[in-house]
ModelCIF file with pLDDT and N, C-alpha, C, O atoms, coordinates in Angstrom:
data_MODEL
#
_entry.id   MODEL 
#
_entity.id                         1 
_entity.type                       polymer 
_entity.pdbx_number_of_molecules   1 
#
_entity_poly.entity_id                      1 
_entity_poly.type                           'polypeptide(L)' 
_entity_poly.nstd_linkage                   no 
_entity_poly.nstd_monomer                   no 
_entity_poly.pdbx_seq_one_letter_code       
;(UNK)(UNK)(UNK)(UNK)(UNK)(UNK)(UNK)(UNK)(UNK)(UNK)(UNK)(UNK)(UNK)(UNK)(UNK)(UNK)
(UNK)(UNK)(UNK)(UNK)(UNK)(UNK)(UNK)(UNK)(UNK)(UNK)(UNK)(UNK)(UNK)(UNK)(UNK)(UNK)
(UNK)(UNK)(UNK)(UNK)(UNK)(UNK)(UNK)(UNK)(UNK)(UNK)(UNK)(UNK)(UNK)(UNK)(UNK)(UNK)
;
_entity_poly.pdbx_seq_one_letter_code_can   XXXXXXXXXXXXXXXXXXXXXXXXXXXXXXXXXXXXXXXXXXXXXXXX 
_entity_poly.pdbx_strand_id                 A 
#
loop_
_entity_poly_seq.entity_id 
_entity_poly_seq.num 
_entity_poly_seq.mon_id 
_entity_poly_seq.hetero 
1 1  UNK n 
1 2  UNK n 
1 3  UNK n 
1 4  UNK n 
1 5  UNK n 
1 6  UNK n 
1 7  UNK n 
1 8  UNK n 
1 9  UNK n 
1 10 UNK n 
1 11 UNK n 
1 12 UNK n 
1 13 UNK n 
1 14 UNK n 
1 15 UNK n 
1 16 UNK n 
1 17 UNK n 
1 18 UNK n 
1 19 UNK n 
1 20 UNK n 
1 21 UNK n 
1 22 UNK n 
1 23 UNK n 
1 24 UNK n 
1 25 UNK n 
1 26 UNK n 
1 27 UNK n 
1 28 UNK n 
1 29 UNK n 
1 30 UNK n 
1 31 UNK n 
1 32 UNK n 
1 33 UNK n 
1 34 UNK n 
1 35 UNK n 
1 36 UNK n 
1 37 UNK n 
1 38 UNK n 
1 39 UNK n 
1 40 UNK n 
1 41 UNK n 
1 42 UNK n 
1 43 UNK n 
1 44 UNK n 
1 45 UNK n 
1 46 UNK n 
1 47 UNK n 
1 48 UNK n 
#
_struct_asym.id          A 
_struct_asym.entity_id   1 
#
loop_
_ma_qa_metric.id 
_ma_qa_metric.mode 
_ma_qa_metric.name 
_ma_qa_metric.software_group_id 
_ma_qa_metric.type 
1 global pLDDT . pLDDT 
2 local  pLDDT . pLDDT 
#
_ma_qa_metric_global.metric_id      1 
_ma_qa_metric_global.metric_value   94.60 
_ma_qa_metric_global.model_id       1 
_ma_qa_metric_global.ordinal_id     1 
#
loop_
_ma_qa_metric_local.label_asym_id 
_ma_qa_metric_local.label_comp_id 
_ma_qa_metric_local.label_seq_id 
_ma_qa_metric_local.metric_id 
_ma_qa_metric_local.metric_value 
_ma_qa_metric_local.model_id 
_ma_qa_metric_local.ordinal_id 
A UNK 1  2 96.00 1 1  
A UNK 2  2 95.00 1 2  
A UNK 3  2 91.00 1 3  
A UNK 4  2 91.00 1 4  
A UNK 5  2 90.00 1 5  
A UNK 6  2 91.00 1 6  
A UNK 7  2 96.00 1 7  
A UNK 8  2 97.00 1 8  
A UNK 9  2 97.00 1 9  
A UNK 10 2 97.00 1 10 
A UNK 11 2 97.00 1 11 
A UNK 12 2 97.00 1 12 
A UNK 13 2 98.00 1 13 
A UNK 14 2 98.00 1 14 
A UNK 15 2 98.00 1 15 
A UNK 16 2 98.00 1 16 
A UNK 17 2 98.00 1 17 
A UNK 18 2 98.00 1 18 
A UNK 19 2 98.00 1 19 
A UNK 20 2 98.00 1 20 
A UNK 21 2 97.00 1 21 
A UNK 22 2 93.00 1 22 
A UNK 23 2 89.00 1 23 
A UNK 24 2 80.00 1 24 
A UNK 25 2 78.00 1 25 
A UNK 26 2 73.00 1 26 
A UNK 27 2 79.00 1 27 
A UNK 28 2 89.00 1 28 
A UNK 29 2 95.00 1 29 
A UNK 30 2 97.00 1 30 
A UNK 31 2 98.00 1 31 
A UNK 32 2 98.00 1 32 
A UNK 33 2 98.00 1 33 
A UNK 34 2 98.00 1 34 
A UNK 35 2 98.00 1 35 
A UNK 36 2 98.00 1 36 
A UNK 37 2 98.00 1 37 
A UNK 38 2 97.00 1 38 
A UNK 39 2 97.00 1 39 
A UNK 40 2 98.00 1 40 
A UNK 41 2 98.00 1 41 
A UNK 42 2 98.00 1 42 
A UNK 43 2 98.00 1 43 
A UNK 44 2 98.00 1 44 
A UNK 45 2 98.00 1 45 
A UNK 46 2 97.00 1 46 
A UNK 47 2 95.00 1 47 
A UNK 48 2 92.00 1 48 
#
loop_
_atom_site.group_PDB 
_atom_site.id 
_atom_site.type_symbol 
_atom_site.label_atom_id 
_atom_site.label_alt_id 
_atom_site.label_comp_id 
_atom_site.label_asym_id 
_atom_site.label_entity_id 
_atom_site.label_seq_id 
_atom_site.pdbx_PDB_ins_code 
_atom_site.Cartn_x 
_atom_site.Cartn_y 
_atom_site.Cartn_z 
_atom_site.occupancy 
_atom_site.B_iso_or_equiv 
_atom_site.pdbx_formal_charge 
_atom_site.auth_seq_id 
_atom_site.auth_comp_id 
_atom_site.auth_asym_id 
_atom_site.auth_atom_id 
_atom_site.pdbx_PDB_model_num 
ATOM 1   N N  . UNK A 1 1  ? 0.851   -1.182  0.000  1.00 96.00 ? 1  UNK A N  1 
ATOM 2   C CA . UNK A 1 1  ? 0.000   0.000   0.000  1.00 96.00 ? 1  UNK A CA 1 
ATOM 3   C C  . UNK A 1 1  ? 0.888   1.233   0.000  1.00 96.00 ? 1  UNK A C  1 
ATOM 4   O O  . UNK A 1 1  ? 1.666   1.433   0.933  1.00 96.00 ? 1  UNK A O  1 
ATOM 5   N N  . UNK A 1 2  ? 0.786   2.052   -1.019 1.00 95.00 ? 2  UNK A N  1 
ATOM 6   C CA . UNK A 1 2  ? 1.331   3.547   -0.842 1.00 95.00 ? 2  UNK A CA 1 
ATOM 7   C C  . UNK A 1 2  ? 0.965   4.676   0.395  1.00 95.00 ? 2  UNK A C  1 
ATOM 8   O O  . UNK A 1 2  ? -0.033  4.692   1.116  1.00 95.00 ? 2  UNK A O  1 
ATOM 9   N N  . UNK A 1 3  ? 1.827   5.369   0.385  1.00 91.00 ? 3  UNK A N  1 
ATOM 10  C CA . UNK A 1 3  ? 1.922   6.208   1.454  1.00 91.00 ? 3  UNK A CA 1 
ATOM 11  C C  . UNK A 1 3  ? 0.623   7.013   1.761  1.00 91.00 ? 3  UNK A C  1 
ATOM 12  O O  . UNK A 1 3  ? 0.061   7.099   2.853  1.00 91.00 ? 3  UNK A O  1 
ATOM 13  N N  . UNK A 1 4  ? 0.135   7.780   0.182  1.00 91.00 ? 4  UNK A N  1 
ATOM 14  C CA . UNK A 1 4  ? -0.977  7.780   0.200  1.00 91.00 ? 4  UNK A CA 1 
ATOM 15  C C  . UNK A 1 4  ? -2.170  7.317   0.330  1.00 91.00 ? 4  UNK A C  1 
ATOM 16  O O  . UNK A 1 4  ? -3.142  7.993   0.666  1.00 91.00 ? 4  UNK A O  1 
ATOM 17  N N  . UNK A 1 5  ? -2.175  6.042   0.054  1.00 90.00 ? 5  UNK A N  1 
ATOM 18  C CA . UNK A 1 5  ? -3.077  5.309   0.221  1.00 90.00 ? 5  UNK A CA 1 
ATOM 19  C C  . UNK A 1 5  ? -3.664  4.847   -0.599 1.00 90.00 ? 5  UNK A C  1 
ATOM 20  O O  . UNK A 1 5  ? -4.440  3.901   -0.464 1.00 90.00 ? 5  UNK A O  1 
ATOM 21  N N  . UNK A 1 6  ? -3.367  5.520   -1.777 1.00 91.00 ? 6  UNK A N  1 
ATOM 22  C CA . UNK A 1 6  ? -3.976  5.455   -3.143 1.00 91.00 ? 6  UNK A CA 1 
ATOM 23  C C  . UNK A 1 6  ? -3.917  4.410   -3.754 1.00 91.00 ? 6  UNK A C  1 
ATOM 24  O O  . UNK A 1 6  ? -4.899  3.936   -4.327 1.00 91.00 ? 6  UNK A O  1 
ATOM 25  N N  . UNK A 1 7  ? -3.038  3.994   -3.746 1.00 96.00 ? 7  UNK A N  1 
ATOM 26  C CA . UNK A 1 7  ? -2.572  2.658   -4.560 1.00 96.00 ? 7  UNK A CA 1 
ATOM 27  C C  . UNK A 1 7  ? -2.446  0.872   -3.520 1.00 96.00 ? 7  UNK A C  1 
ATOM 28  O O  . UNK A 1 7  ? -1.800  0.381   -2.594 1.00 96.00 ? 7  UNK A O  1 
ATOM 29  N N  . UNK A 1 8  ? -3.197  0.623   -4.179 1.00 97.00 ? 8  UNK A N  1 
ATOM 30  C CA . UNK A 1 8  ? -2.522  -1.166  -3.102 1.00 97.00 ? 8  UNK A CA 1 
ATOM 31  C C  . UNK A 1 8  ? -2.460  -1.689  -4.414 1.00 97.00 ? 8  UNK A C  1 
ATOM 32  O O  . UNK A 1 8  ? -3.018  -1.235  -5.413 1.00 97.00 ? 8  UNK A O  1 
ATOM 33  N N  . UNK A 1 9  ? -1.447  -3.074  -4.289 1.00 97.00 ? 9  UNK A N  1 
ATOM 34  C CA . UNK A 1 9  ? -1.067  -3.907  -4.644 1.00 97.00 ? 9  UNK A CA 1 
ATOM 35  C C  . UNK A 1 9  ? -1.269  -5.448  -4.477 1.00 97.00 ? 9  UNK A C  1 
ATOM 36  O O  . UNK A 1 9  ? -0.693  -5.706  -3.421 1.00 97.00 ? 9  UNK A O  1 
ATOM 37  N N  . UNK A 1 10 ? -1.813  -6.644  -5.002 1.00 97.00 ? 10 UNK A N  1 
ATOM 38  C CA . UNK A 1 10 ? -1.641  -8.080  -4.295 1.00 97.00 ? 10 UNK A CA 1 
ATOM 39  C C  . UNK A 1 10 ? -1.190  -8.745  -5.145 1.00 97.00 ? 10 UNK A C  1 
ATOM 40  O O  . UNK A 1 10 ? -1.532  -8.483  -6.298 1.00 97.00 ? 10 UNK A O  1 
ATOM 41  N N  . UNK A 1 11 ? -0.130  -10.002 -4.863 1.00 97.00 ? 11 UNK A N  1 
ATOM 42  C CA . UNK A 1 11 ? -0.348  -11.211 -5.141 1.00 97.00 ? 11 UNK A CA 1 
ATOM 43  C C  . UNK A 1 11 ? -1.057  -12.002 -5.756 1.00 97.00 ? 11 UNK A C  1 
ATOM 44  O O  . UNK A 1 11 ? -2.009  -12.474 -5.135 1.00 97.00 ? 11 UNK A O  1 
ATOM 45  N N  . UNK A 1 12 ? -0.853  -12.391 -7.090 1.00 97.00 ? 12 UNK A N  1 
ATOM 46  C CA . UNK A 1 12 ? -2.522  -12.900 -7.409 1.00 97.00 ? 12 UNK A CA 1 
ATOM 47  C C  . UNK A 1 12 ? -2.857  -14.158 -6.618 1.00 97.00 ? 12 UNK A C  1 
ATOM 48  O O  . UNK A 1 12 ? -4.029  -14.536 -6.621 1.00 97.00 ? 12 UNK A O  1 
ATOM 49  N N  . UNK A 1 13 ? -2.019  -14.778 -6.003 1.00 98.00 ? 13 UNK A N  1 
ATOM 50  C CA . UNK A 1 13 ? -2.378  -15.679 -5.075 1.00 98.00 ? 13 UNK A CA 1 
ATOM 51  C C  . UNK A 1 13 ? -3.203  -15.662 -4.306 1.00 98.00 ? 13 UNK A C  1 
ATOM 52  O O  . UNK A 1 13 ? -3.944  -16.600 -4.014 1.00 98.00 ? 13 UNK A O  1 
ATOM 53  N N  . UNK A 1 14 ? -3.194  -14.178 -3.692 1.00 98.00 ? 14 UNK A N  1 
ATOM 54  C CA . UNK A 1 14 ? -4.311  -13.450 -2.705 1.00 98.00 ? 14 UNK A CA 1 
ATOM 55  C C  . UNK A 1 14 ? -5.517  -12.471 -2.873 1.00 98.00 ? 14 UNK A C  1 
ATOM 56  O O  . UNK A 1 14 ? -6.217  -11.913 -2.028 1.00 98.00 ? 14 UNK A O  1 
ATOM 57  N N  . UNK A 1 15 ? -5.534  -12.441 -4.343 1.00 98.00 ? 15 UNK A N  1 
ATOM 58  C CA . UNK A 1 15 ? -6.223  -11.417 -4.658 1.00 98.00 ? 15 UNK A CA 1 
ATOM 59  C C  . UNK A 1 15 ? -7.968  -11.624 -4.488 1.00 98.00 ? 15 UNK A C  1 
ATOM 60  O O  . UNK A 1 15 ? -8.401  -12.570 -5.146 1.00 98.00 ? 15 UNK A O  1 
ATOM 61  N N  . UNK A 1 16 ? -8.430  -11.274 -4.127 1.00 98.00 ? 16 UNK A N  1 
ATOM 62  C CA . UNK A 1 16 ? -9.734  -11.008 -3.507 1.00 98.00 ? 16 UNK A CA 1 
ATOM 63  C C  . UNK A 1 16 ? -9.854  -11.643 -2.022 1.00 98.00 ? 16 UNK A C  1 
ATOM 64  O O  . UNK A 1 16 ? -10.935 -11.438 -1.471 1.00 98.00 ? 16 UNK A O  1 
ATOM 65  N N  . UNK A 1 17 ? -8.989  -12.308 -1.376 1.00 98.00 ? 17 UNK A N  1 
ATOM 66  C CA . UNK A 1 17 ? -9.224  -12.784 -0.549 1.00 98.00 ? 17 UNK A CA 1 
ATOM 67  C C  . UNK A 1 17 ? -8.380  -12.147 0.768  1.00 98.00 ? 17 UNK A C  1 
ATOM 68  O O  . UNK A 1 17 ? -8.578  -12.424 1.951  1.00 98.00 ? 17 UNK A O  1 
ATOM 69  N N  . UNK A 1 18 ? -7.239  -11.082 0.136  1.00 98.00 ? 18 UNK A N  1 
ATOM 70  C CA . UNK A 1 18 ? -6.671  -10.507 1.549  1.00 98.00 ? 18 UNK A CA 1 
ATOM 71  C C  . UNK A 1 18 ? -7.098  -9.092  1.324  1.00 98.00 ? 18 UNK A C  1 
ATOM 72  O O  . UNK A 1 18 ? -7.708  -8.700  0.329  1.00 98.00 ? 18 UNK A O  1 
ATOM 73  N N  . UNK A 1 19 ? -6.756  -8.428  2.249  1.00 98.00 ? 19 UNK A N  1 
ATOM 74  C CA . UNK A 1 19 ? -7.064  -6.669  2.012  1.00 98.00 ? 19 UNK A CA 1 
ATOM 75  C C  . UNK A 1 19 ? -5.901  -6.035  2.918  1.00 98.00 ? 19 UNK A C  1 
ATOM 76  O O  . UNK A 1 19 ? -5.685  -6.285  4.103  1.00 98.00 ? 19 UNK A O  1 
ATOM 77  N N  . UNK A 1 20 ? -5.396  -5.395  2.307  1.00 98.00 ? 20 UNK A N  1 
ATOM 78  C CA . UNK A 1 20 ? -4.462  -4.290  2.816  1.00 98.00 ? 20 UNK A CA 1 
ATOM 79  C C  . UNK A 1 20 ? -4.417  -3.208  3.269  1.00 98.00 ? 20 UNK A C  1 
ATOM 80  O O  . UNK A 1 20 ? -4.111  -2.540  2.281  1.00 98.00 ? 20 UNK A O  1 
ATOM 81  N N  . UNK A 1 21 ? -4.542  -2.273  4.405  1.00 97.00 ? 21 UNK A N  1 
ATOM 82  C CA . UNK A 1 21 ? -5.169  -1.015  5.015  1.00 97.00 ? 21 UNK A CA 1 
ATOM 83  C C  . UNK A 1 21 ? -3.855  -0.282  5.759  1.00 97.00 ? 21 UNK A C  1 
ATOM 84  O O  . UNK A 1 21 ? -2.789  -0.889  5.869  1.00 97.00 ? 21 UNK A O  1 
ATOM 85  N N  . UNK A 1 22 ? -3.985  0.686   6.113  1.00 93.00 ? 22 UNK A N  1 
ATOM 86  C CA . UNK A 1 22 ? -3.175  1.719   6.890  1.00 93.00 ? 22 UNK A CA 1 
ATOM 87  C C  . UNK A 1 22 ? -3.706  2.704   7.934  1.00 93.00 ? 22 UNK A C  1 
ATOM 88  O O  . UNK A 1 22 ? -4.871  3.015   7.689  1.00 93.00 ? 22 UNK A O  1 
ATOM 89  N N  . UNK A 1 23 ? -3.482  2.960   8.414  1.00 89.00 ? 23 UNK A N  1 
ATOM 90  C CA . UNK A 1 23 ? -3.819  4.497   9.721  1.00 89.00 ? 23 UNK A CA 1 
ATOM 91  C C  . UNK A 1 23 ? -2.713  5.389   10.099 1.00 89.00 ? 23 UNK A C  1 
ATOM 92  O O  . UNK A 1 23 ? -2.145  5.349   11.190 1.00 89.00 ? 23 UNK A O  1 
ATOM 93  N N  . UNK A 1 24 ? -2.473  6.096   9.257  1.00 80.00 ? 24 UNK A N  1 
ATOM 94  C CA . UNK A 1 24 ? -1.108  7.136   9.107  1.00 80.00 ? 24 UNK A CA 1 
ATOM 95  C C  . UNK A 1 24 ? -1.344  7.759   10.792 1.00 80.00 ? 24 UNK A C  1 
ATOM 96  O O  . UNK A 1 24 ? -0.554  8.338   11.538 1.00 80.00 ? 24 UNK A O  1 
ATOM 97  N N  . UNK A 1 25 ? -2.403  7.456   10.931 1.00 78.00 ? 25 UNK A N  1 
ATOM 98  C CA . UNK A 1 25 ? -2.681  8.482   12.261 1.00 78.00 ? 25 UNK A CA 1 
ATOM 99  C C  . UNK A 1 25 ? -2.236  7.800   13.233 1.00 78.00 ? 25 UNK A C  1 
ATOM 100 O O  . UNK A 1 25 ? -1.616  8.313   14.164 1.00 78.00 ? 25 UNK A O  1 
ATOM 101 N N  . UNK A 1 26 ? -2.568  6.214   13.113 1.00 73.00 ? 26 UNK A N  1 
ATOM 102 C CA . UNK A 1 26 ? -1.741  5.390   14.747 1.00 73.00 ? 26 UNK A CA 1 
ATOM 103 C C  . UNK A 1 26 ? -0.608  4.787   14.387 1.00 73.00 ? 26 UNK A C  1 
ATOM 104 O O  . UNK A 1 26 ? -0.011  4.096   15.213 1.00 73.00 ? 26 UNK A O  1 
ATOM 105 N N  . UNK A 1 27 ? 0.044   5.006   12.637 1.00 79.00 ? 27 UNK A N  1 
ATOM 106 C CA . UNK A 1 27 ? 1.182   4.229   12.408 1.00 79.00 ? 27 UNK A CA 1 
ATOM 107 C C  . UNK A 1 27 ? 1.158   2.860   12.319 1.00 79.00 ? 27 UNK A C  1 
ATOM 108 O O  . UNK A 1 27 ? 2.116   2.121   12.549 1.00 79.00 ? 27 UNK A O  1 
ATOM 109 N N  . UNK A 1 28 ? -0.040  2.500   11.952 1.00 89.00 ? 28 UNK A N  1 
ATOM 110 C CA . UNK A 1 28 ? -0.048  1.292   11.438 1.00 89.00 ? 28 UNK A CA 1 
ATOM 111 C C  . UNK A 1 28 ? -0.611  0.361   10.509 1.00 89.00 ? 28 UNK A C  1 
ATOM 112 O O  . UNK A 1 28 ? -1.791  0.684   10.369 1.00 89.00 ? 28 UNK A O  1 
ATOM 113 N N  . UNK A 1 29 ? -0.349  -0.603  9.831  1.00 95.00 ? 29 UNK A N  1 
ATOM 114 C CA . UNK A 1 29 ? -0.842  -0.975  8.436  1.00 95.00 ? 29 UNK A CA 1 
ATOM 115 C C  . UNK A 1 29 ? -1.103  -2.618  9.134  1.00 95.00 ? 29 UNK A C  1 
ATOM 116 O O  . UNK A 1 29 ? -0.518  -3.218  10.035 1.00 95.00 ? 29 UNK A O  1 
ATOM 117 N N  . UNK A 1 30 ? -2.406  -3.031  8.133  1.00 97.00 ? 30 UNK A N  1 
ATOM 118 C CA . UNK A 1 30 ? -3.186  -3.999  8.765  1.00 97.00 ? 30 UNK A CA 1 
ATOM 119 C C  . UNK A 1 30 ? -2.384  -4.685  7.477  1.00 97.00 ? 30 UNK A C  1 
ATOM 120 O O  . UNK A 1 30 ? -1.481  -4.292  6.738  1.00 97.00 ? 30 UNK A O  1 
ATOM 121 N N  . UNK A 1 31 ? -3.389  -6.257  7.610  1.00 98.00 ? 31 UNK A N  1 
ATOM 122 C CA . UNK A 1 31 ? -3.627  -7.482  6.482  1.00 98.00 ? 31 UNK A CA 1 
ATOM 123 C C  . UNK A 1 31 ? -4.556  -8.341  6.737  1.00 98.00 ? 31 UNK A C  1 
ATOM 124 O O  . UNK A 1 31 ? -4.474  -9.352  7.434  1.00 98.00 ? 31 UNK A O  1 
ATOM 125 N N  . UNK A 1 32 ? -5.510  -7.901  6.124  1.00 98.00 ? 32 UNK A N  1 
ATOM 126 C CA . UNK A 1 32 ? -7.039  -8.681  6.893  1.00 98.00 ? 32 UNK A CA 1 
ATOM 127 C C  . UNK A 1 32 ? -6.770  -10.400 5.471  1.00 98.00 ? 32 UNK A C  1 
ATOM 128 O O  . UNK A 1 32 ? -6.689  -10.403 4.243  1.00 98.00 ? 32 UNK A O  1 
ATOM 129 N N  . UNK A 1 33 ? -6.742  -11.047 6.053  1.00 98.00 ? 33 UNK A N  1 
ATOM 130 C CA . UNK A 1 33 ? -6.698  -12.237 5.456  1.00 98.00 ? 33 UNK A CA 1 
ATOM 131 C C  . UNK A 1 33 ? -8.222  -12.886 5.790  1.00 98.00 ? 33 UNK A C  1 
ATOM 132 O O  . UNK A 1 33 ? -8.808  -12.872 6.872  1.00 98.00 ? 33 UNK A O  1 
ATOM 133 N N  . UNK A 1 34 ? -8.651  -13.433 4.562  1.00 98.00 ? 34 UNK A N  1 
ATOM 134 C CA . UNK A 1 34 ? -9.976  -14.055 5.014  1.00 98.00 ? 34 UNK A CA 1 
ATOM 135 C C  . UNK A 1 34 ? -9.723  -15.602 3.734  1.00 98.00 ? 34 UNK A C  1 
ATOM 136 O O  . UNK A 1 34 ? -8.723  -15.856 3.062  1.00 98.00 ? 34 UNK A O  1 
ATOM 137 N N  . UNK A 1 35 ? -11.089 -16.378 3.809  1.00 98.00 ? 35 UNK A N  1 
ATOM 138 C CA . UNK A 1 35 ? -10.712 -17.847 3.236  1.00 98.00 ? 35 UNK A CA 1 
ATOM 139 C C  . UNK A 1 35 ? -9.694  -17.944 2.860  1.00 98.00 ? 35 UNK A C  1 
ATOM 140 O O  . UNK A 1 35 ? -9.282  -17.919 1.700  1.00 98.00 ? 35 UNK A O  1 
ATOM 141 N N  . UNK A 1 36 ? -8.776  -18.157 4.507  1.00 98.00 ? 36 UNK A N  1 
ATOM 142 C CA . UNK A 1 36 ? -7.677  -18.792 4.187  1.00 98.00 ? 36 UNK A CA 1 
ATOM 143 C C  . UNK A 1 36 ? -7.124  -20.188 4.109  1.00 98.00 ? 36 UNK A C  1 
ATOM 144 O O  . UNK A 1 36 ? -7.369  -21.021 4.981  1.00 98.00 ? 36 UNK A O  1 
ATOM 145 N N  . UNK A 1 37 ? -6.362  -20.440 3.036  1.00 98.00 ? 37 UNK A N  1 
ATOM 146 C CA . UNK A 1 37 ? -5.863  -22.065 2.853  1.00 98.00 ? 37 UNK A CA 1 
ATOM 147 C C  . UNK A 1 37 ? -5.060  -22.085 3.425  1.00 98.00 ? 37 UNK A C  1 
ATOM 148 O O  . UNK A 1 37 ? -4.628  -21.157 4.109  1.00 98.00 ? 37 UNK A O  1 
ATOM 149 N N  . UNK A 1 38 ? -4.341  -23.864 3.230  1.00 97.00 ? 38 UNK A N  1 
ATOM 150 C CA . UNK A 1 38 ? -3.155  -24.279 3.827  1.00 97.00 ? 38 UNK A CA 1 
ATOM 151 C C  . UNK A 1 38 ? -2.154  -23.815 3.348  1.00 97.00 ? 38 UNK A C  1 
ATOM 152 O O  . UNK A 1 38 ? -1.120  -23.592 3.978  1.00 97.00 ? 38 UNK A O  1 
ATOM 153 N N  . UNK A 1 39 ? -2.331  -23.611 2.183  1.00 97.00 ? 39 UNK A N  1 
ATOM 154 C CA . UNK A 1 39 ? -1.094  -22.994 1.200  1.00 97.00 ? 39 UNK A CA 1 
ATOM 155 C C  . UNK A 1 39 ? -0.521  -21.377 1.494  1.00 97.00 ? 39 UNK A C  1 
ATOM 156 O O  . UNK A 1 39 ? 0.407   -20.817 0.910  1.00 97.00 ? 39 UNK A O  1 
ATOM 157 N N  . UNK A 1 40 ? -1.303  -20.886 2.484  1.00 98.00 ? 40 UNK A N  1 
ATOM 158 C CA . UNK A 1 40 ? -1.063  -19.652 3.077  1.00 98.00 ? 40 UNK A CA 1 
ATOM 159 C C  . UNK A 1 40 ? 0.161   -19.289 4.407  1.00 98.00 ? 40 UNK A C  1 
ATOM 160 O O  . UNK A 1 40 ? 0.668   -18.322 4.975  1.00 98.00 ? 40 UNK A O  1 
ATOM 161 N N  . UNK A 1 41 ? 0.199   -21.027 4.414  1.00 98.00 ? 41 UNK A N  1 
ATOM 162 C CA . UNK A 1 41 ? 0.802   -20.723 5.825  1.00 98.00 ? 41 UNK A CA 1 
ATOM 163 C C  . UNK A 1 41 ? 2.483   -20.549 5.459  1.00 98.00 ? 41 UNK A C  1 
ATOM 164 O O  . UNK A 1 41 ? 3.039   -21.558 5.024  1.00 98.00 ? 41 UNK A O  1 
ATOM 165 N N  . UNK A 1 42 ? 3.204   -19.448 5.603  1.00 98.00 ? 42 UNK A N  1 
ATOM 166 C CA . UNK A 1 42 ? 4.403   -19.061 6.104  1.00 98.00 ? 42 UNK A CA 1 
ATOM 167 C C  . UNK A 1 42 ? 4.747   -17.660 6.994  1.00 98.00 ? 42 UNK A C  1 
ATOM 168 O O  . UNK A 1 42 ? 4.075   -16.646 7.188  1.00 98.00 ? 42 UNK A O  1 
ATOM 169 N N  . UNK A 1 43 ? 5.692   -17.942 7.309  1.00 98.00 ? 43 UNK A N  1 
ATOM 170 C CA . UNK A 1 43 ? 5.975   -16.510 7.902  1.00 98.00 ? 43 UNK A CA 1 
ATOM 171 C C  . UNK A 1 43 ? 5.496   -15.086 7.377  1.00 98.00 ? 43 UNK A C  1 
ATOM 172 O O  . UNK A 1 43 ? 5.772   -14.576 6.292  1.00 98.00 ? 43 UNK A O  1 
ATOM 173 N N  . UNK A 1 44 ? 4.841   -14.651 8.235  1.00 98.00 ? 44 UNK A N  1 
ATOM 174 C CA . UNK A 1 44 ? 4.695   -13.391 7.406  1.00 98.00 ? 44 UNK A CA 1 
ATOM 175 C C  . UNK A 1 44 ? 5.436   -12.029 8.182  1.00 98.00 ? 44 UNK A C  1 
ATOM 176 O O  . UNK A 1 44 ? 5.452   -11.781 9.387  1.00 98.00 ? 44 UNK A O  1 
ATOM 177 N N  . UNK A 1 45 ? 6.183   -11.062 6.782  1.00 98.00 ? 45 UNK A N  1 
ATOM 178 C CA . UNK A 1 45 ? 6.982   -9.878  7.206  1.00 98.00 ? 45 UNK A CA 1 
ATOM 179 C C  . UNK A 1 45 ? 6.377   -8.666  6.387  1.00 98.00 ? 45 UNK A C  1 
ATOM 180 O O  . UNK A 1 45 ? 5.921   -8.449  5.264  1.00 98.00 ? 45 UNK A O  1 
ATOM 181 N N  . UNK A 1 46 ? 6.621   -8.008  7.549  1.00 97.00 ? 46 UNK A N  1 
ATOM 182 C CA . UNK A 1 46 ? 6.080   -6.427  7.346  1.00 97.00 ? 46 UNK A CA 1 
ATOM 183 C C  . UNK A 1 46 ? 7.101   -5.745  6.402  1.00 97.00 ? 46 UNK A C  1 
ATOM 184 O O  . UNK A 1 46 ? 7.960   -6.459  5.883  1.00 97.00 ? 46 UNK A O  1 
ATOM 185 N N  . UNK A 1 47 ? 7.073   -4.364  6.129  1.00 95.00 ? 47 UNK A N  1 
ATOM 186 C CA . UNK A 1 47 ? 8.185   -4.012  5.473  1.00 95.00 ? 47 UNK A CA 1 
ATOM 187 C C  . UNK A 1 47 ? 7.961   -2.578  4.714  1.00 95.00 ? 47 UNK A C  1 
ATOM 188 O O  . UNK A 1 47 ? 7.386   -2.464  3.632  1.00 95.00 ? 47 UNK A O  1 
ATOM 189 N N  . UNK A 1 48 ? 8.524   -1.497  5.484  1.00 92.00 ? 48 UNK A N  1 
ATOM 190 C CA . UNK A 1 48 ? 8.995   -0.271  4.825  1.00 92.00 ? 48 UNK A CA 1 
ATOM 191 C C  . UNK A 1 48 ? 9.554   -0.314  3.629  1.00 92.00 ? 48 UNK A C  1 
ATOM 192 O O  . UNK A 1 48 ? 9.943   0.723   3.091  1.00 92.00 ? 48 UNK A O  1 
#
């Protein structure tokens, strides 16, 4: 997700099924994951 906000990006792996969000105001950026598979499972990293 851009700074603005304007723009997100996915994975087509994930595409309709995760969502990507931000709150410039509390400094922090979500990842709402929903019907998730097994094939989902690894580590997941944040990243400036």
């Amino acid at each position: 997700i851009s700074w603005s906000e304007g723009c997100t990006d996915y994975a087509d792996s994930v595409k309709g099924r995760f969502s990507i969000s931000r709150d410039n105001g509390k400094n922090t950026v979500h990842l709402q994951m929903n019907s998730l598979k097994p094939e989902d499972t690894a580590v997941y990293y944040c990243a400036g």
